[in-house]
PDB file of N, CA and C in Angstrom:
ATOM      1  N   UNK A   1       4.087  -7.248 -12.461  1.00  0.00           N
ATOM      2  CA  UNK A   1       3.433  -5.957 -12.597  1.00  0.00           C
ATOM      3  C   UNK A   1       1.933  -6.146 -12.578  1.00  0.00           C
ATOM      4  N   UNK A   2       1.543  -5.251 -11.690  1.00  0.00           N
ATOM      5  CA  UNK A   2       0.200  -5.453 -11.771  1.00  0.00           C
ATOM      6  C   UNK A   2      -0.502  -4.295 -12.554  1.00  0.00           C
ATOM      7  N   UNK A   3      -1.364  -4.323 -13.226  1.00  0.00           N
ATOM      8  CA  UNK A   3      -2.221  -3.282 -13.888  1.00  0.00           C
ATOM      9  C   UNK A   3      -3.318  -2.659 -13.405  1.00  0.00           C
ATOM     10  N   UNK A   4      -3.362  -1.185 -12.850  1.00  0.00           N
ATOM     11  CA  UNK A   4      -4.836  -0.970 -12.195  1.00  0.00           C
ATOM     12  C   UNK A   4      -5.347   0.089 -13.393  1.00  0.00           C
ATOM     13  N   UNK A   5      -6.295  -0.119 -14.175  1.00  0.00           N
ATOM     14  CA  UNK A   5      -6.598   1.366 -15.168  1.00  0.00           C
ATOM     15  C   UNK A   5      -7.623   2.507 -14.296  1.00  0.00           C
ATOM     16  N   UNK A   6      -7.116   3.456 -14.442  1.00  0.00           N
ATOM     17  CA  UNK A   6      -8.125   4.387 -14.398  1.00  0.00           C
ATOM     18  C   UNK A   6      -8.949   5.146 -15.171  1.00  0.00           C
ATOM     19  N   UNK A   7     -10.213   4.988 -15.158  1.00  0.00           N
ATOM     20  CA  UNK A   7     -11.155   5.343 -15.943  1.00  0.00           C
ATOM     21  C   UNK A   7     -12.380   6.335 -14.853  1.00  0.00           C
ATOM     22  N   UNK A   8     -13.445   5.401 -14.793  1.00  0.00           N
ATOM     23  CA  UNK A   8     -14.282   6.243 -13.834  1.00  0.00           C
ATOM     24  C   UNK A   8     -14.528   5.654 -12.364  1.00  0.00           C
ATOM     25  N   UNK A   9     -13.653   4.565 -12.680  1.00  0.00           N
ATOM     26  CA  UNK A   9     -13.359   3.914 -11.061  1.00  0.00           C
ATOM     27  C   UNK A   9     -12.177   3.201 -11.580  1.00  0.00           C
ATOM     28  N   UNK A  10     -11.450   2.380 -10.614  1.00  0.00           N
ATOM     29  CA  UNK A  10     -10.074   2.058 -10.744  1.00  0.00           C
ATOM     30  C   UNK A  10     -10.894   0.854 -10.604  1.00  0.00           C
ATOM     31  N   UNK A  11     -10.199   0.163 -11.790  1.00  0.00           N
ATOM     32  CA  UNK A  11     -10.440  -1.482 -11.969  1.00  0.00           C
ATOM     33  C   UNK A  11      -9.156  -2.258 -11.967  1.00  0.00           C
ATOM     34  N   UNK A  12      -9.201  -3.510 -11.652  1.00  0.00           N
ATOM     35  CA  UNK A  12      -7.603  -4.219 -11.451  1.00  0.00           C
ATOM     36  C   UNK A  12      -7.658  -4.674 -12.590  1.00  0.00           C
ATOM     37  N   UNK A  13      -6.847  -5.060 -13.671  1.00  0.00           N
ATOM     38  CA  UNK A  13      -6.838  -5.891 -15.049  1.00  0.00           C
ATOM     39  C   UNK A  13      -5.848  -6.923 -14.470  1.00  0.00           C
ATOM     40  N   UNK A  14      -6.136  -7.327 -13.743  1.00  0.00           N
ATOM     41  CA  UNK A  14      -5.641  -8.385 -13.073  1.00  0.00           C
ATOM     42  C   UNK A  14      -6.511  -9.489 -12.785  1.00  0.00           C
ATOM     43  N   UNK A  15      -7.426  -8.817 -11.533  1.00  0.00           N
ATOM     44  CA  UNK A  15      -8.491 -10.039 -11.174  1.00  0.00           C
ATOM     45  C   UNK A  15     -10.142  -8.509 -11.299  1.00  0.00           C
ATOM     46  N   UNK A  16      -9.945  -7.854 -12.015  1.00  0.00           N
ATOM     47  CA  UNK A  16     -10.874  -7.651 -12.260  1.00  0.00           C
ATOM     48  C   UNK A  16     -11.912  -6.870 -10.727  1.00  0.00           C
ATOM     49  N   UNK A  17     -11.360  -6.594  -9.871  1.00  0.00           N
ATOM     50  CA  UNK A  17     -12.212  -6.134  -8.680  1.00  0.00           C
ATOM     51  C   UNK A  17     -12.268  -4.504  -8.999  1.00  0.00           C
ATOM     52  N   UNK A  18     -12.917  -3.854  -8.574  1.00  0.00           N
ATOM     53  CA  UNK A  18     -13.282  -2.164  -8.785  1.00  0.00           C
ATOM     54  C   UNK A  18     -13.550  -1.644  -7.670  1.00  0.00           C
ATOM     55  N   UNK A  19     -13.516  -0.288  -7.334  1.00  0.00           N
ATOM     56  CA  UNK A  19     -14.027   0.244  -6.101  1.00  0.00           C
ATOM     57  C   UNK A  19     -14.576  -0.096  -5.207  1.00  0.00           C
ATOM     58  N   UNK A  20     -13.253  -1.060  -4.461  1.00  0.00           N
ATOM     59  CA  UNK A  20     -12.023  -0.583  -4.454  1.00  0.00           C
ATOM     60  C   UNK A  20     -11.238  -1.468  -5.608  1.00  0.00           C
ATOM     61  N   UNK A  21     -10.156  -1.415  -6.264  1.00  0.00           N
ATOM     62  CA  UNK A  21      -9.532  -1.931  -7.163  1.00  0.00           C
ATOM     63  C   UNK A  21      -8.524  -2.703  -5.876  1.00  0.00           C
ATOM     64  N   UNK A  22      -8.511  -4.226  -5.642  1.00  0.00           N
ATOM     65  CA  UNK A  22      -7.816  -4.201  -4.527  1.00  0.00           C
ATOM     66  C   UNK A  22      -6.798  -5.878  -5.522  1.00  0.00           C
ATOM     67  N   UNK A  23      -5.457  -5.472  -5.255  1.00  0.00           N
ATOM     68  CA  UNK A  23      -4.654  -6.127  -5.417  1.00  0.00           C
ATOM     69  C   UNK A  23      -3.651  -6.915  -4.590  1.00  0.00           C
ATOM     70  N   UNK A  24      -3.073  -7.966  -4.605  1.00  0.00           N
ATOM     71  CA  UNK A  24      -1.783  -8.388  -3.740  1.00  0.00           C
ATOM     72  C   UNK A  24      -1.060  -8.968  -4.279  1.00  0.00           C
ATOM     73  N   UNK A  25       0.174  -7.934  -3.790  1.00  0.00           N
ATOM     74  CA  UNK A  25       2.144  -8.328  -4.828  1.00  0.00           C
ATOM     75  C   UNK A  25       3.267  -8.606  -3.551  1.00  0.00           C
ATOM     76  N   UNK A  26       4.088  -9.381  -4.058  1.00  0.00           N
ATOM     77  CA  UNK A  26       4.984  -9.388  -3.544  1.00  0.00           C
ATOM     78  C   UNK A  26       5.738  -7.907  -2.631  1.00  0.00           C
ATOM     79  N   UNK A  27       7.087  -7.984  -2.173  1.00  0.00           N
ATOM     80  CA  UNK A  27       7.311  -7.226  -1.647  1.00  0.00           C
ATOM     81  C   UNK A  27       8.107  -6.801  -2.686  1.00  0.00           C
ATOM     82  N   UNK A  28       8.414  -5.675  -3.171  1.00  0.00           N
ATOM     83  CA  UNK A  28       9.061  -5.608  -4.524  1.00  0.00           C
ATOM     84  C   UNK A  28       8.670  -5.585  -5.971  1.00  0.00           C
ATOM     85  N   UNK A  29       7.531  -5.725  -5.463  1.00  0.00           N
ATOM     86  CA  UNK A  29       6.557  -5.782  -6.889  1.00  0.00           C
ATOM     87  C   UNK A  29       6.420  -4.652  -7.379  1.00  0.00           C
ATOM     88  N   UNK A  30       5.447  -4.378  -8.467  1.00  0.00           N
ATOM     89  CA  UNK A  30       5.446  -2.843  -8.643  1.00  0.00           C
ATOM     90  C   UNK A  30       4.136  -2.818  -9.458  1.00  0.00           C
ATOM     91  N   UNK A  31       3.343  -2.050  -9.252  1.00  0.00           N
ATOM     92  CA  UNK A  31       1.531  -1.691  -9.436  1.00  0.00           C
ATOM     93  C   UNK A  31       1.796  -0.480 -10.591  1.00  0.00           C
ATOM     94  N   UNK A  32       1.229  -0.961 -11.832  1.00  0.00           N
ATOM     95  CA  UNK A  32       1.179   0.251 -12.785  1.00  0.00           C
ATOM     96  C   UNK A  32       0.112   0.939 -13.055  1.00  0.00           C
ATOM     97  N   UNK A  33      -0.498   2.204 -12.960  1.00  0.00           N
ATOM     98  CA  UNK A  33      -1.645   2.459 -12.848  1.00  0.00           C
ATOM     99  C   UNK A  33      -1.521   3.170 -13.984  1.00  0.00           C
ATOM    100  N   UNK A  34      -2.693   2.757 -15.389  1.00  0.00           N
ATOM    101  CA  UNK A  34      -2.725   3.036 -16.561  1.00  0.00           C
ATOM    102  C   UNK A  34      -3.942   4.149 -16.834  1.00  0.00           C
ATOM    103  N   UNK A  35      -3.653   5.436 -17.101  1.00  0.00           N
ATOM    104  CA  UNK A  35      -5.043   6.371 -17.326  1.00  0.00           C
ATOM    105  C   UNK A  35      -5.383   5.871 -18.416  1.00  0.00           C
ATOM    106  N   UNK A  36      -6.628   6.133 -18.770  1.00  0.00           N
ATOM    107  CA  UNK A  36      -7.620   5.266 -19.637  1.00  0.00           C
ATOM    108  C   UNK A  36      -8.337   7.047 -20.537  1.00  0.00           C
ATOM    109  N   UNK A  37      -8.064   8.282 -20.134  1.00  0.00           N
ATOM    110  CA  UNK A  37      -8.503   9.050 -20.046  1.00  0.00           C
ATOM    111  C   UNK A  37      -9.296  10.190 -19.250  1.00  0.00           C
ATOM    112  N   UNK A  38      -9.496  11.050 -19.682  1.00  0.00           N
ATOM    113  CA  UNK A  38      -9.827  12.169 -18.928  1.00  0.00           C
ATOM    114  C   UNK A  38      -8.520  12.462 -17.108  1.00  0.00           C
ATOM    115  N   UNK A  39      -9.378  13.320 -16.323  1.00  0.00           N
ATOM    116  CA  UNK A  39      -8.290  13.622 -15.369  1.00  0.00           C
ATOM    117  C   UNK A  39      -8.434  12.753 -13.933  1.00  0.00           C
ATOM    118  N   UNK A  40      -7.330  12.105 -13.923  1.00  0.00           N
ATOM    119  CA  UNK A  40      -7.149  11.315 -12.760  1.00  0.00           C
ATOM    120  C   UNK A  40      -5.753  11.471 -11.879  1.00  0.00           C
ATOM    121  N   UNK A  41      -5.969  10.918 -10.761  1.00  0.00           N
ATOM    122  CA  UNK A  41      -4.409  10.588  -9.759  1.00  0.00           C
ATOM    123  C   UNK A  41      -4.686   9.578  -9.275  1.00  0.00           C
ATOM    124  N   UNK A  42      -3.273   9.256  -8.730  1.00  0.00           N
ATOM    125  CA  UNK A  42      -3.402   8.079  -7.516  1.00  0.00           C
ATOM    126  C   UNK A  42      -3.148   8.849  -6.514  1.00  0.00           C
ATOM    127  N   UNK A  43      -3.958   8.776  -5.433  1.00  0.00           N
ATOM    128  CA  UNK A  43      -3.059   9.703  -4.477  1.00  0.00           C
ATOM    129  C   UNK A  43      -3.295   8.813  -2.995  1.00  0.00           C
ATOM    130  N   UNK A  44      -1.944   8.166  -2.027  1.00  0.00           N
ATOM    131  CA  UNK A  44      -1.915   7.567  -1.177  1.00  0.00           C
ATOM    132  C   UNK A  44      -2.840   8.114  -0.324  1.00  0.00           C
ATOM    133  N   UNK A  45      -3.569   7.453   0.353  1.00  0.00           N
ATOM    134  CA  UNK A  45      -4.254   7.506   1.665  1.00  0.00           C
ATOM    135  C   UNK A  45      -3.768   6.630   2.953  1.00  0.00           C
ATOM    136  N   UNK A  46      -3.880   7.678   3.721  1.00  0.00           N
ATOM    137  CA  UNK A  46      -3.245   6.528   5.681  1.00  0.00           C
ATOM    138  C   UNK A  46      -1.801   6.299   5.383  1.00  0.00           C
ATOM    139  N   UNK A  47      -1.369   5.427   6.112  1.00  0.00           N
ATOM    140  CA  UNK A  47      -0.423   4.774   6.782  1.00  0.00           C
ATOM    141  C   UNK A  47      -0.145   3.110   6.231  1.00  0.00           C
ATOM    142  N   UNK A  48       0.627   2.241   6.269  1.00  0.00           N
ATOM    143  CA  UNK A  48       1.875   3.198   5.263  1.00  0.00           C
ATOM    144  C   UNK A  48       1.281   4.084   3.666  1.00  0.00           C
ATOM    145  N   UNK A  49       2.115   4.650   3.238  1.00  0.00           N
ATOM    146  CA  UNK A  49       1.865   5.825   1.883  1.00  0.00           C
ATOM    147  C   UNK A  49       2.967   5.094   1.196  1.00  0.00           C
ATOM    148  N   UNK A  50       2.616   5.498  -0.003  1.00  0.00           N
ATOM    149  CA  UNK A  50       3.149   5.674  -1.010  1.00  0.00           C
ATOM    150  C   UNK A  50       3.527   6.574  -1.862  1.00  0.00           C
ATOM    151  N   UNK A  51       4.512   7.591  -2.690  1.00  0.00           N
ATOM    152  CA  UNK A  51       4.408   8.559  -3.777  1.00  0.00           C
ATOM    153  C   UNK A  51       3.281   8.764  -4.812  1.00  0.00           C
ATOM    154  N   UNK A  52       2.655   9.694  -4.330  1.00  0.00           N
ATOM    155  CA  UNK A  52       1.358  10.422  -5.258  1.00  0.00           C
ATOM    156  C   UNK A  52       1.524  10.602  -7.089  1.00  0.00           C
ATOM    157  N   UNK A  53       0.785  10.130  -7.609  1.00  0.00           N
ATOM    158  CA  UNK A  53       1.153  10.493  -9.265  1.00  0.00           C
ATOM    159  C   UNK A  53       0.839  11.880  -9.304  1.00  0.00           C
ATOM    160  N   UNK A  54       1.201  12.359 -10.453  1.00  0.00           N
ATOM    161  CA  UNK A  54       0.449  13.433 -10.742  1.00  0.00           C
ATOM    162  C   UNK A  54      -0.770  13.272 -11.719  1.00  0.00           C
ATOM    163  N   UNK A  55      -1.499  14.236 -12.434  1.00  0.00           N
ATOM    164  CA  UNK A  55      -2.746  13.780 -13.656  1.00  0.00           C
ATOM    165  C   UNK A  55      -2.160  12.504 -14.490  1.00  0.00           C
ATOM    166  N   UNK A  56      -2.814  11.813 -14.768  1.00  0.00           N
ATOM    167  CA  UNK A  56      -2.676  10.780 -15.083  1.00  0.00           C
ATOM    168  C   UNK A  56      -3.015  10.726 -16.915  1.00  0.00           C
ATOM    169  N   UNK A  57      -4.325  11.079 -17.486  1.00  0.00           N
ATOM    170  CA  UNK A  57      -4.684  11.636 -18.510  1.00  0.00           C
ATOM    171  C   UNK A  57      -4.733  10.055 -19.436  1.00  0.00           C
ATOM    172  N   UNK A  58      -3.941  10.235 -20.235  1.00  0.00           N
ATOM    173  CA  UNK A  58      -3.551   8.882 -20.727  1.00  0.00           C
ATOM    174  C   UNK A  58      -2.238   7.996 -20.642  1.00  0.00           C
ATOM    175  N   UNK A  59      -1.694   9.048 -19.342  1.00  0.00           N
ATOM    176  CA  UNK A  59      -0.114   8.257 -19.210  1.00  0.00           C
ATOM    177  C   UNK A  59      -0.222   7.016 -18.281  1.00  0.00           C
ATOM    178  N   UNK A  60       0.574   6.726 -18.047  1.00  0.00           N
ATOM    179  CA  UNK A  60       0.822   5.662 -17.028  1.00  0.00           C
ATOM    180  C   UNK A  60       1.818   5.933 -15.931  1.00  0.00           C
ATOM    181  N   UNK A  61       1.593   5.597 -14.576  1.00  0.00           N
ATOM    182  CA  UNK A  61       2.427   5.965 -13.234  1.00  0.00           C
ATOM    183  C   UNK A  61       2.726   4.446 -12.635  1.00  0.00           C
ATOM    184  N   UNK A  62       3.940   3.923 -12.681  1.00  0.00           N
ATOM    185  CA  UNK A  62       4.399   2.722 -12.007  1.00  0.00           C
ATOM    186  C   UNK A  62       4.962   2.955 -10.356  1.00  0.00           C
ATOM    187  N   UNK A  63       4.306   2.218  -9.437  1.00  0.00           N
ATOM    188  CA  UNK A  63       5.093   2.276  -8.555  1.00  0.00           C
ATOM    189  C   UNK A  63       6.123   1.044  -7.813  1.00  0.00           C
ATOM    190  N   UNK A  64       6.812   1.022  -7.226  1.00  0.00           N
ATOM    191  CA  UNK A  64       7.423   0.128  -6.594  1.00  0.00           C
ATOM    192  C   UNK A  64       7.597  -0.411  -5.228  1.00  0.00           C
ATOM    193  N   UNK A  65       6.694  -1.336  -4.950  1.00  0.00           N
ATOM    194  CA  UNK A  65       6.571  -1.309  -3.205  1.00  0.00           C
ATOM    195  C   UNK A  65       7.866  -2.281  -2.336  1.00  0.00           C
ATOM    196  N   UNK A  66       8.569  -1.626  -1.378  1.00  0.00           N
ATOM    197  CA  UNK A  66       9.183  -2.124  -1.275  1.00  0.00           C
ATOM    198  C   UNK A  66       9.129  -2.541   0.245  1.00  0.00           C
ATOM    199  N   UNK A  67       8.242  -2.580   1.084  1.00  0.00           N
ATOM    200  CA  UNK A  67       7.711  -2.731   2.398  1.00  0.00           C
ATOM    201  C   UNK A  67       6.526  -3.004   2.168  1.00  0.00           C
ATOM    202  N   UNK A  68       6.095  -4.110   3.142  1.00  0.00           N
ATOM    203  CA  UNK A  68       5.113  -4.251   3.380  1.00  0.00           C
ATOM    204  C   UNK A  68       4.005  -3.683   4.179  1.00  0.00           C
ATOM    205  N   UNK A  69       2.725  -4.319   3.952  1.00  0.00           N
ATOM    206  CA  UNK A  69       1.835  -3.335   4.486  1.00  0.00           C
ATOM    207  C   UNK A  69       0.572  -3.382   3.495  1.00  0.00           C
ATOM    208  N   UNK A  70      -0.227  -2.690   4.326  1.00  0.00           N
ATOM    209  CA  UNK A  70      -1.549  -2.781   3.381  1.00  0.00           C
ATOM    210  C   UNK A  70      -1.982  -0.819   2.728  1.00  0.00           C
ATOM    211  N   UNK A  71      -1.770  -0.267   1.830  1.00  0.00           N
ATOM    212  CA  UNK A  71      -1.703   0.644   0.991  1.00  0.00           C
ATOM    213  C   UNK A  71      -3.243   1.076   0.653  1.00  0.00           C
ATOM    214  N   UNK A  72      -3.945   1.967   1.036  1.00  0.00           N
ATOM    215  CA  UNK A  72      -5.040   2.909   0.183  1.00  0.00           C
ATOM    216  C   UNK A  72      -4.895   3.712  -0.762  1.00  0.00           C
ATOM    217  N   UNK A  73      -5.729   3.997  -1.636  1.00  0.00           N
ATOM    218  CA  UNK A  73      -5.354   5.014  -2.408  1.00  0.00           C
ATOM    219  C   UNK A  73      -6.695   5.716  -2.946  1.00  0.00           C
ATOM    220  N   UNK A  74      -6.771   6.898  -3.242  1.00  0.00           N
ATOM    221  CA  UNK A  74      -7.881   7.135  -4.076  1.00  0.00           C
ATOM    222  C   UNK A  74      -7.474   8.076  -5.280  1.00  0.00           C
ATOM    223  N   UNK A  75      -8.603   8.430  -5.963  1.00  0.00           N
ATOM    224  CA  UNK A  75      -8.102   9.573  -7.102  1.00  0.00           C
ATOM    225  C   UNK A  75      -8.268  11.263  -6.120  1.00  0.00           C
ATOM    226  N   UNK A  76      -7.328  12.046  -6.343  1.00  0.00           N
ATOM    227  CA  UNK A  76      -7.266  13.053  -5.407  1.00  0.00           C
ATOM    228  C   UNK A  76      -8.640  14.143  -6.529  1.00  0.00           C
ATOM    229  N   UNK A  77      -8.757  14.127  -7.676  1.00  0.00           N
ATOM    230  CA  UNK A  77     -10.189  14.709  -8.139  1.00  0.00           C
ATOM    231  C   UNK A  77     -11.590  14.411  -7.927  1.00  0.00           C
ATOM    232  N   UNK A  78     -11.695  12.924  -7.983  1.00  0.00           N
ATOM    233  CA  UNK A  78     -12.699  12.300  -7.447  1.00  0.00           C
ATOM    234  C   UNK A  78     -13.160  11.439  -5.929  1.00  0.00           C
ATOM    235  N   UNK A  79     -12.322  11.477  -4.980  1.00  0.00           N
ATOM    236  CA  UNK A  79     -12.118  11.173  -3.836  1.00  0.00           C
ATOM    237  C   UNK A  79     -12.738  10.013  -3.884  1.00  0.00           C
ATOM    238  N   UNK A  80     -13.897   9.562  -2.725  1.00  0.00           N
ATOM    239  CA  UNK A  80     -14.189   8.317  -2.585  1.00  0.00           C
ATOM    240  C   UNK A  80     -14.795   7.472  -3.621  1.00  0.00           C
ATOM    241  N   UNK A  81     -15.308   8.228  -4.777  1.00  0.00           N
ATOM    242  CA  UNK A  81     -15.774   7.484  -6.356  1.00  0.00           C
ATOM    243  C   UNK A  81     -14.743   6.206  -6.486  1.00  0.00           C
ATOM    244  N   UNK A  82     -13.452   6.666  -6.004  1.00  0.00           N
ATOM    245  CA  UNK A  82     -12.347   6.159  -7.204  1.00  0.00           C
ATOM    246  C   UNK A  82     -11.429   5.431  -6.224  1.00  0.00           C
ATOM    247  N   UNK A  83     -11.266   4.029  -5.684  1.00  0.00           N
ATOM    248  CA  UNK A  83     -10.789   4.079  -4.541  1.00  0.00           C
ATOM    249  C   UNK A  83      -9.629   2.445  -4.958  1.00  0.00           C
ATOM    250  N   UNK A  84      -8.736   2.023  -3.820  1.00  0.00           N
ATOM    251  CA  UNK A  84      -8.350   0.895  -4.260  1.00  0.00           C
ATOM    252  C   UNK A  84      -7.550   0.670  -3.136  1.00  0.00           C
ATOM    253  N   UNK A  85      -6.723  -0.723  -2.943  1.00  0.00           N
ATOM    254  CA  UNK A  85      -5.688  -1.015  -1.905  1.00  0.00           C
ATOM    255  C   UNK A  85      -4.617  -1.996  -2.678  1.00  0.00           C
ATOM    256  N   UNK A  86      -3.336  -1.967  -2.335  1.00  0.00           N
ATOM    257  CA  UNK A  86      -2.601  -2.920  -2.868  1.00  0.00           C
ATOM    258  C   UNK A  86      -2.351  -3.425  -1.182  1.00  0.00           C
ATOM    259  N   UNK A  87      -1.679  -4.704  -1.449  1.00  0.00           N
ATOM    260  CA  UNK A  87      -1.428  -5.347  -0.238  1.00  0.00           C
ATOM    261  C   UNK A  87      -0.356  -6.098  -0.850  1.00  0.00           C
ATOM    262  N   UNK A  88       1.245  -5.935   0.179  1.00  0.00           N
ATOM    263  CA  UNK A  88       2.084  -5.899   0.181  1.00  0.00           C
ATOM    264  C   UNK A  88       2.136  -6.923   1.029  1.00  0.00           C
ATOM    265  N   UNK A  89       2.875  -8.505   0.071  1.00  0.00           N
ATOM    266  CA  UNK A  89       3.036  -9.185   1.793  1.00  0.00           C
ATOM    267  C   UNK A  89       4.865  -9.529   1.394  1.00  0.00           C
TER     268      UNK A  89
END
């Protein structure tokens, strides 16, 4: 599991990279994106996509990738502020 928090940019608590918050998991892995507060989403960008969270607030949204591919995402309130990629090999 990888951890991305959202706060006022998406940071990896992984290796620590930020806007973009950029990660790489297995195929099968699964990216948990932890709100930290106030209003956030994940919301897929391009080709391949992924399922959109909804507000995030202080919950947490896990996803599960099960194809590979390289994944964008941003926060759908804050658009390019808030940005990240997982990479699926």
């Amino acid at each position: 599991t990888v951890l991305v928090g959202a706060g006022n940019v998406f940071t990896s608590q992984r290796n620590s990279s930020a806007n973009p918050a950029v990660d790489t998991i297995a195929v099968g892995g699964t990216v948990t994106w932890s709100g930290q507060g106030g209003n956030h989403t994940v919301q897929s960008q391009g080709v391949p996509s992924f399922t959109n969270s909804g507000t995030l607030g202080l919950t947490s949204y896990p996803f599960t990738f099960n194809v590979a591919g390289t994944y964008q995402y941003d926060c759908a309130i804050h658009g390019g502020l808030m940005t990240g990629r997982i990479v699926v090999r």
